[in-house]
Protein backbone atom coordinates (compact mmCIF):
# COMPACT_ATOMS: atom_id res chain seq x y z
CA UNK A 1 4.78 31.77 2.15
CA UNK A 2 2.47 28.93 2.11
CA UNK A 3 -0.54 28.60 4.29
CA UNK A 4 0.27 24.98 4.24
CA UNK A 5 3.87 25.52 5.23
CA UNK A 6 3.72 24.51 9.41
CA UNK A 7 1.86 21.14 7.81
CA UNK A 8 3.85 20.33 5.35
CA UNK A 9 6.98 21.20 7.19
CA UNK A 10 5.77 18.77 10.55
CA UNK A 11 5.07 15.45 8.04
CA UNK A 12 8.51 16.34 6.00
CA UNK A 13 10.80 16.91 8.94
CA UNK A 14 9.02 15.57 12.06
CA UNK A 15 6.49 12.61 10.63
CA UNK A 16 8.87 11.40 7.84
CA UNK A 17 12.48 12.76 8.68
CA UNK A 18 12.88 13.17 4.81
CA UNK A 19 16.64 13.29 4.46
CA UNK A 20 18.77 14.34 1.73
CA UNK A 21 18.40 12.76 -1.89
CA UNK A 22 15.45 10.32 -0.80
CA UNK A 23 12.90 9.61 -3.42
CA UNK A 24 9.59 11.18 -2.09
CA UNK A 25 6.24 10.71 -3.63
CA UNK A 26 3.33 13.04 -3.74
CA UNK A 27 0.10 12.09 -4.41
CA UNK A 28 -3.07 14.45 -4.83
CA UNK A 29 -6.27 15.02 -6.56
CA UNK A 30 -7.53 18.44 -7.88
CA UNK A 31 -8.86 19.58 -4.73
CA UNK A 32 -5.26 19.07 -2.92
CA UNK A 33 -3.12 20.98 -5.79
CA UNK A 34 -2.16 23.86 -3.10
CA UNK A 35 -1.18 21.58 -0.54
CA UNK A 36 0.50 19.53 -2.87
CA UNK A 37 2.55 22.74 -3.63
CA UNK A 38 3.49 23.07 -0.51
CA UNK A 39 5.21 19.28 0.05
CA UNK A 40 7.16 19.45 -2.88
CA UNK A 41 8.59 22.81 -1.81
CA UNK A 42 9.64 21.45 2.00
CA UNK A 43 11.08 18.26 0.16
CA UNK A 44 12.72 19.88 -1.90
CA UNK A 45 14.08 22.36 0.80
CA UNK A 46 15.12 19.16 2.77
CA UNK A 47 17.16 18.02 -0.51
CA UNK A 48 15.25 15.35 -1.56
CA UNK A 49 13.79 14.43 -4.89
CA UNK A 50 9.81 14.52 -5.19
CA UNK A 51 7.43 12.43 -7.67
CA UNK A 52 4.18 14.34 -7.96
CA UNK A 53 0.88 11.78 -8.86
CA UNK A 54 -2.10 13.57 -10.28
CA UNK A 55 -5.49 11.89 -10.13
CA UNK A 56 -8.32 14.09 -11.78
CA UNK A 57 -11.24 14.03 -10.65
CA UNK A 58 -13.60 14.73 -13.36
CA UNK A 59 -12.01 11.85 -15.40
CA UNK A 60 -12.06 9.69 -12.34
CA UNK A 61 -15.74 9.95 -12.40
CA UNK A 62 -15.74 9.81 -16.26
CA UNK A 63 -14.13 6.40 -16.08
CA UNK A 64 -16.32 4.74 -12.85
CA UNK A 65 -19.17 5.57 -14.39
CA UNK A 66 -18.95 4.72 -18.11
CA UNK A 67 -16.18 1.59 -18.07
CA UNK A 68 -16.71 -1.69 -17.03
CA UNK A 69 -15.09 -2.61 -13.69
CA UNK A 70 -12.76 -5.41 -15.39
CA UNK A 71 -10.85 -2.10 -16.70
CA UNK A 72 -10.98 -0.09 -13.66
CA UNK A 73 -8.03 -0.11 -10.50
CA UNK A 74 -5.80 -0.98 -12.48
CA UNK A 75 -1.72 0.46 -11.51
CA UNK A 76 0.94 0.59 -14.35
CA UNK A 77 4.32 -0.88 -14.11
CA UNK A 78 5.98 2.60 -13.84
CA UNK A 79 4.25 3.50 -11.04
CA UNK A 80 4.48 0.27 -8.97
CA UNK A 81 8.04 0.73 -9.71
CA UNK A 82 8.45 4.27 -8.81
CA UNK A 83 6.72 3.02 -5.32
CA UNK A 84 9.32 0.34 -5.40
CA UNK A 85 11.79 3.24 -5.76
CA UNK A 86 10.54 5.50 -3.05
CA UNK A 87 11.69 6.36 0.45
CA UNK A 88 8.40 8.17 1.50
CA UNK A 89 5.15 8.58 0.72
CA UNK A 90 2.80 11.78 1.05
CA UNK A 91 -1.18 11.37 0.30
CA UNK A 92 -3.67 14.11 -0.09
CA UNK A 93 -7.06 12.11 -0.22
CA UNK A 94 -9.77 12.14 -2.52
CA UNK A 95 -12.58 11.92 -4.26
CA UNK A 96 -14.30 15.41 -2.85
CA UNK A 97 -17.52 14.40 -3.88
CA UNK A 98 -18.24 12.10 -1.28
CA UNK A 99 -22.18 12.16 -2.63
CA UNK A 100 -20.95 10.86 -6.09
CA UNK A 101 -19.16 8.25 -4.28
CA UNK A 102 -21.48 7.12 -2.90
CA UNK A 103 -24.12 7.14 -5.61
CA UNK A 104 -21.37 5.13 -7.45
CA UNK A 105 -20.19 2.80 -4.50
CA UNK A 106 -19.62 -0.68 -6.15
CA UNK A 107 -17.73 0.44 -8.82
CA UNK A 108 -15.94 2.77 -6.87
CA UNK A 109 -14.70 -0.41 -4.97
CA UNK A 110 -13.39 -1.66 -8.06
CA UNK A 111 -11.52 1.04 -8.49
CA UNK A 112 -9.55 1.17 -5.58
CA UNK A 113 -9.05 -3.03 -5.70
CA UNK A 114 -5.53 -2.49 -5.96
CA UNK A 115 -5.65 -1.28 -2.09
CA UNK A 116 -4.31 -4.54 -0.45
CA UNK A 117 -1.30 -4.75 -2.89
CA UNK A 118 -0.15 -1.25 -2.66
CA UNK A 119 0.03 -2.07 0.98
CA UNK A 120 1.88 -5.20 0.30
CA UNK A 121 4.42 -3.56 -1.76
CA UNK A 122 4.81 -0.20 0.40
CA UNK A 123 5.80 -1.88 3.28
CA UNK A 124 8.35 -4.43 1.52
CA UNK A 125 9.47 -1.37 0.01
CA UNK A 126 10.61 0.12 3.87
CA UNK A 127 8.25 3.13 2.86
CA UNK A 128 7.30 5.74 5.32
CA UNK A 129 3.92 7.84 4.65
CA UNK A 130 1.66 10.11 5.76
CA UNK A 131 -1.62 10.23 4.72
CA UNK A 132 -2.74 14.17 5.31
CA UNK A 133 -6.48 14.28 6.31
CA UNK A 134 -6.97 17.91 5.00
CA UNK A 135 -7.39 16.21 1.55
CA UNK A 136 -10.91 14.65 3.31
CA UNK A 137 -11.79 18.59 3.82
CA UNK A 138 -13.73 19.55 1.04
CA UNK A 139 -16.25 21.69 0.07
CA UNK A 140 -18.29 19.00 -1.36
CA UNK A 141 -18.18 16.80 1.84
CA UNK A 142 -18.57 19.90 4.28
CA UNK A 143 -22.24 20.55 2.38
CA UNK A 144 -23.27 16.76 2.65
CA UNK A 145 -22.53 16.30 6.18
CA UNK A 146 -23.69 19.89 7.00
CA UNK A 147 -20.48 21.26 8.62
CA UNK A 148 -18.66 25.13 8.63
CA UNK A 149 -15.98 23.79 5.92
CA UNK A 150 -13.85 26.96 6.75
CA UNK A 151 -14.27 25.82 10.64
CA UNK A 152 -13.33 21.97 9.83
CA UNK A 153 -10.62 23.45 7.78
CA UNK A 154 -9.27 25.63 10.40
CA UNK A 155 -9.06 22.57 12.60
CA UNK A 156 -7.25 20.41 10.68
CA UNK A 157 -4.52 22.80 10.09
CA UNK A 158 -3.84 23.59 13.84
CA UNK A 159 -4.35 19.53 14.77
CA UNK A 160 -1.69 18.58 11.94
CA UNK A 161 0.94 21.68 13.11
CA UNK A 162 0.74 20.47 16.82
CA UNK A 163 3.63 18.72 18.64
CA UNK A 164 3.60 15.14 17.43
CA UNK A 165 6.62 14.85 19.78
CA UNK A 166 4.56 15.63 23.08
CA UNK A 167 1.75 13.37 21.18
CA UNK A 168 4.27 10.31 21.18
CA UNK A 169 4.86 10.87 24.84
CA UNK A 170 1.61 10.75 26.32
CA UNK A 171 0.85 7.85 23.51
CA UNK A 172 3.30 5.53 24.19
CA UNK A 173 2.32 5.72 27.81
CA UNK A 174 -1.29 4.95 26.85
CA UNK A 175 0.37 1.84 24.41
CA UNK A 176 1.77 0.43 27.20
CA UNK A 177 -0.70 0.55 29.43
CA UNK A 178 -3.31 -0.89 26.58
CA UNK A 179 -0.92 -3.79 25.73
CA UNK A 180 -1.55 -5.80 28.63
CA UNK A 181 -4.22 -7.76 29.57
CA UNK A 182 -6.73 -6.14 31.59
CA UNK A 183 -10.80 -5.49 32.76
CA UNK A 184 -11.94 -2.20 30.84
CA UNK A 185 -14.84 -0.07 32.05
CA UNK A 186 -16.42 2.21 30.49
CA UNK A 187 -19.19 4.87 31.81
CA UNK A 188 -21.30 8.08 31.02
CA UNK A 189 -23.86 9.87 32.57
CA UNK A 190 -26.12 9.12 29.23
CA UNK A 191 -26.50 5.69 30.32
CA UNK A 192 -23.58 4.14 29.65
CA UNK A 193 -21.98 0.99 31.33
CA UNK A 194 -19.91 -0.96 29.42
CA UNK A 195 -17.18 -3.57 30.26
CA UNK A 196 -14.83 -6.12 27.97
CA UNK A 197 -10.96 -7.43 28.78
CA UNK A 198 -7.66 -6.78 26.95
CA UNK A 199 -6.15 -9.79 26.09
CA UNK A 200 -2.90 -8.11 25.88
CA UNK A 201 -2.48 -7.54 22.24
CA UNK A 202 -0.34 -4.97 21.31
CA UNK A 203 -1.64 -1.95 20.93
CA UNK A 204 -0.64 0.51 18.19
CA UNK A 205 -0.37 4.11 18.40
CA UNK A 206 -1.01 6.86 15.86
CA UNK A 207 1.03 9.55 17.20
CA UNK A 208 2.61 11.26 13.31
CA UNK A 209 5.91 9.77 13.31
CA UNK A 210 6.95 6.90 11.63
CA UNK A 211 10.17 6.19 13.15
CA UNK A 212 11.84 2.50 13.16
CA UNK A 213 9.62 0.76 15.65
CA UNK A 214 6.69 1.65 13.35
CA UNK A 215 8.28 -0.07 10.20
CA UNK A 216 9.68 -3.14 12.31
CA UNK A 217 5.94 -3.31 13.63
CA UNK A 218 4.47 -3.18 9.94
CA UNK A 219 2.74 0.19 11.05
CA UNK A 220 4.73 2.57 7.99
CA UNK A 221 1.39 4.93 7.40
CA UNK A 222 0.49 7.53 10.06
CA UNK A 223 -2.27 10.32 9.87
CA UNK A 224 -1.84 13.80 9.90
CA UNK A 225 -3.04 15.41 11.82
CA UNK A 226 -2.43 12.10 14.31
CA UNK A 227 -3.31 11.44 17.54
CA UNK A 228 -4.69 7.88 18.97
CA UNK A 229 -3.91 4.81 20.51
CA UNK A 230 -5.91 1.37 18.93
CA UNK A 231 -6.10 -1.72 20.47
CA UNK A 232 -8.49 -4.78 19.80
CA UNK A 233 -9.90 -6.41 22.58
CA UNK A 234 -11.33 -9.72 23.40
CA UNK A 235 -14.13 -9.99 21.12
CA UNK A 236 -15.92 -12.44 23.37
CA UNK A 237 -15.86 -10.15 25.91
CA UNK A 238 -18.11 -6.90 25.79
CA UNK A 239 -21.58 -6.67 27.98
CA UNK A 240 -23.51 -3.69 28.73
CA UNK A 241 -24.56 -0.66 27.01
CA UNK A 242 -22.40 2.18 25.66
CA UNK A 243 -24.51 5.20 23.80
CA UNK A 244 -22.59 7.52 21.90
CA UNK A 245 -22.93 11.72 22.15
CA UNK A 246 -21.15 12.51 18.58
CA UNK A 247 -23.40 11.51 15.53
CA UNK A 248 -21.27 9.18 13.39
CA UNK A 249 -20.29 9.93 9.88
CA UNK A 250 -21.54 7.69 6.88
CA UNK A 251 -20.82 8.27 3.24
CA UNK A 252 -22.25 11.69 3.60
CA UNK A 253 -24.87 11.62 6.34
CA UNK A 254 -24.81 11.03 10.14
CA UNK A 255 -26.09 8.83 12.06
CA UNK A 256 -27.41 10.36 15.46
CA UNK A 257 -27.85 8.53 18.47
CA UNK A 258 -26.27 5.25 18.07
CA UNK A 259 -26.45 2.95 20.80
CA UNK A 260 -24.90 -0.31 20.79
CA UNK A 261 -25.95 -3.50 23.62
CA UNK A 262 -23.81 -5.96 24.20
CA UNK A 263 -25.08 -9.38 25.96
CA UNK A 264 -22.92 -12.49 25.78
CA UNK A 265 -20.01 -10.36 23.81
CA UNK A 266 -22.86 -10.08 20.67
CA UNK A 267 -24.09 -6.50 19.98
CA UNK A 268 -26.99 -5.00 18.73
CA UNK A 269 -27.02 -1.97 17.79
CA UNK A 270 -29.89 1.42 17.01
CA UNK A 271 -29.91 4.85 16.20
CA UNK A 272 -32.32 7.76 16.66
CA UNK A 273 -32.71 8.48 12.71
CA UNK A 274 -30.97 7.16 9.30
CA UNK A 275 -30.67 3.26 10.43
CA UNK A 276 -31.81 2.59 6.87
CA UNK A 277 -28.36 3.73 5.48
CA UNK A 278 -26.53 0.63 7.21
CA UNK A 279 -29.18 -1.82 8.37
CA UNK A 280 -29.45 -3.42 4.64
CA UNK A 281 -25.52 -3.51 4.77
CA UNK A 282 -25.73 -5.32 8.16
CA UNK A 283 -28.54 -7.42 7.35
CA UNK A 284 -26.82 -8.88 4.25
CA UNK A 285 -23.61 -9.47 6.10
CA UNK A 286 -21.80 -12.65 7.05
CA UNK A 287 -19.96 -13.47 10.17
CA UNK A 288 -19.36 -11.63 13.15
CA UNK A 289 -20.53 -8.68 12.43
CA UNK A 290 -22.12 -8.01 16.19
CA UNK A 291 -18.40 -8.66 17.84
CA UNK A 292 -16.55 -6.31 19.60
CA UNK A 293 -14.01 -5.26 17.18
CA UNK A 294 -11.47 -2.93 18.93
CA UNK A 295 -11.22 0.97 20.63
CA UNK A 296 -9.54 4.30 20.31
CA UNK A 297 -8.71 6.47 22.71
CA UNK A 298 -8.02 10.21 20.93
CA UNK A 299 -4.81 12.29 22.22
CA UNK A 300 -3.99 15.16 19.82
CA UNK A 301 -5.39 18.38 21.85
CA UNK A 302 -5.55 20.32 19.22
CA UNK A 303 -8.70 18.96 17.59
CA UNK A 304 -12.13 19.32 17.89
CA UNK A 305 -15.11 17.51 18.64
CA UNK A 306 -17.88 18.10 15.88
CA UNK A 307 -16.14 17.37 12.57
CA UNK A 308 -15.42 13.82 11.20
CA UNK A 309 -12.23 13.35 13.01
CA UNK A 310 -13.18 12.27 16.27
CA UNK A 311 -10.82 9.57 17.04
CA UNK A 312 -8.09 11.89 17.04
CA UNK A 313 -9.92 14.18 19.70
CA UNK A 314 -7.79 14.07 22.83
CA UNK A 315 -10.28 12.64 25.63
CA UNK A 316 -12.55 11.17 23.03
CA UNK A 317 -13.19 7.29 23.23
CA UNK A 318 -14.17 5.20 20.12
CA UNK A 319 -15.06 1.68 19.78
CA UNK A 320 -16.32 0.01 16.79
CA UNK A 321 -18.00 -3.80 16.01
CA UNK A 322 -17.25 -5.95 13.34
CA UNK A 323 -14.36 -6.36 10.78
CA UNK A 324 -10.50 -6.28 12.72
CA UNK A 325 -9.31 -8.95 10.79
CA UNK A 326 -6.88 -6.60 9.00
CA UNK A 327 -5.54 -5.40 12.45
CA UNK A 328 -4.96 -8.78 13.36
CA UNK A 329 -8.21 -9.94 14.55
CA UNK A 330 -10.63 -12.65 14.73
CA UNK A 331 -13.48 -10.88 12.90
CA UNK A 332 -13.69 -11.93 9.07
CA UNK A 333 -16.67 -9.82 8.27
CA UNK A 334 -17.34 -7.18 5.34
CA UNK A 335 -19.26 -5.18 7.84
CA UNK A 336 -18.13 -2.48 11.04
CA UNK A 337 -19.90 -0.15 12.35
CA UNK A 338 -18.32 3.11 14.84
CA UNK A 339 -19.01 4.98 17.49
CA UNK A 340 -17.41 7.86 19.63
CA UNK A 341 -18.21 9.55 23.01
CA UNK A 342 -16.35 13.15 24.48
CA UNK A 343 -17.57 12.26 27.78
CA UNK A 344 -16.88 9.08 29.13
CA UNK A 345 -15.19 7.80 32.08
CA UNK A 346 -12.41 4.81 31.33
CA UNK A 347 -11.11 2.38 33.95
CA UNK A 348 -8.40 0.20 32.51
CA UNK A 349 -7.74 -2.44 35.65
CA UNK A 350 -7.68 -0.27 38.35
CA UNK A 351 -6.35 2.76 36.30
CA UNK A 352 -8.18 5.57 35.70
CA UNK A 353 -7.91 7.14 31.39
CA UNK A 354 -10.12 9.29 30.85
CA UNK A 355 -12.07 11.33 33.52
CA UNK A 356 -15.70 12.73 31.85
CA UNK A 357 -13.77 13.17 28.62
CA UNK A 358 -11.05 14.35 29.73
CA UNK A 359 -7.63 12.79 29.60
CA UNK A 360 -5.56 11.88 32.56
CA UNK A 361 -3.42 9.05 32.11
């Protein structure tokens, strides 16, 4: 028996509802071989027919760093048609080396240029994935940022073999709620006191089950583990102060103490060290880059504050500036920037959401 078998069982027959004879792709690097394992077993146990996609990692690397970018991200015809073919869709992220990435980060752009078209294709395919976050626990990252990989590990398993159903629940209340327009308000005892309106967009929930709503909606990709509800606000709207109490993770580093102020709906924004790893980024940036760009409000309870997965963290509240346009948004920028908070109080109207962290809604 699999460690992996609760996980892979929950995206096969809760997330995806893999049925019998469906086409099912995995997709892994090195790192994810196990887990891999593990998916084509429960699809194959659910009767369906699996596609496993190998990137290496060591000739990924190979090939960003020695070949011009003209010949990288490219995607053959047999496997755009094998997408084309495909009922479902199971990813195990990569690169691990998030350092190397980084060290390589333009090209490494070019190499995943194809992004916008899979996404184009997937979704006029009718394709249902899951993209499985353990594949972002590595040993590689877990040195860079300075975390207890077996701990991070450990928590991704038990978040991704919760109860997506009771998730949903609680979620779609939350959607609802979030969909309509409405004064936000959001407050901490670290100084806190922030306030924008909802201008009754729809929100979208993350809750590990793509079910028919989800594809009529255009949302076919879910996390695992899942566990948020994301809505973009007016992004005109924001004034105040919001600081954040979990460091925010950057291409292998933190950022500690970010603080963002918002006058007039533009933000600015500090940190208490490693502002030289995005203030370049921001300074070269065009457009509205210092507008509210949308929140998260975390709901799976079986995650854990202190890793890289805070949105998911039920209680925790995220907001980011910047680039939405891809959610349906106003801001065409090439910059965002993130933040998240355990402990803040949330007011949507005259509701009360979160409670000092804690969710209530």
């Amino acid at each position: 028996m699999s460690e992996y078998e609760a996980l892979a069982r929950n995206v096969v027959r809760r997330s995806l509802r893999i049925r019998p004879k469906e086409n099912v792709i995995v997709e892994c690097w090195n790192h994810g071989i196990d887990v891999a394992r593990a998916f084509v077993y429960e699809i194959r146990a659910a009767g369906a027919r699996p596609l496993w996609l190998f990137e290496d990692e060591p000739t990924y690397w190979r090939s960003i760093e020695t070949l011009p970018t003209t010949k990288l991200g490219q995607v053959s015809k047999s496997e755009w048609s094998a997408l084309s073919a495909a009922d479902a869709y199971i990813f195990i992220p990569g690169p691990a080396d998030i350092t190397r990435y980084k060290k390589n980060l333009p090209k490494s752009g070019a190499a995943t240029a194809y992004n916008a078209e899979w996404y184009r294709r997937a979704e006029k395919a009718g394709l249902r994935g899951a993209r499985v976050l353990l594949g972002y626990v590595t040993q590689e990252r877990a040195a860079s940022y300075g975390l207890d990989h077996a701990a991070w590990r450990s928590m991704i398993l038990d978040a991704g073999s919760a109860d997506f159903r009771a998730i949903a629940r609680r979620g779609r209340r939350l959607q609802a709620l979030l969909s309509k327009p409405a004064d936000v308000e959001v407050t901490a005892p670290n100084g806190t006191r922030l306030t924008f309106a909802l201008k009754g967009r729809r929100a979208t929930l993350d809750d590990g089950i793509v079910d028919a709503e989800d594809l009529k909606a255009g949302d076919f990709m879910t996390n695992v583990p899942p566990g948020y509800v994301q809505v973009l606000p007016d992004e005109a709207s924001a004034d105040g102060t919001i600081v954040f109490d979990r460091p925010e993770p950057y291409l292998g580093t933190f950022l500690p103490g970010l603080r963002m102020e918002f006058r007039d709906g533009q933000a600015s924004w500090s940190a208490a060290s490693g502002e030289e790893v995005l203030r370049g980024m921001w300074d070269k940036a065009k457009g509205p880059k210092d507008r509210l760009g949308g929140i998260l409000l975390g709901l799976n309870p079986s995650a854990r504050l202190g890793f890289l997965q805070s949105d998911i963290v039920a209680g925790c509240f995220s907001l980011w500036i910047g680039s939405n346009a891809e959610e349906g948004g106003r801001n065409k920028t090439d910059f965002a920037l993130s933040g998240h908070t355990g402990s803040a109080t949330v007011r949507v109207g005259k509701r009360l959401v979160l409670d000092h962290g804690r969710l209530v809604l």
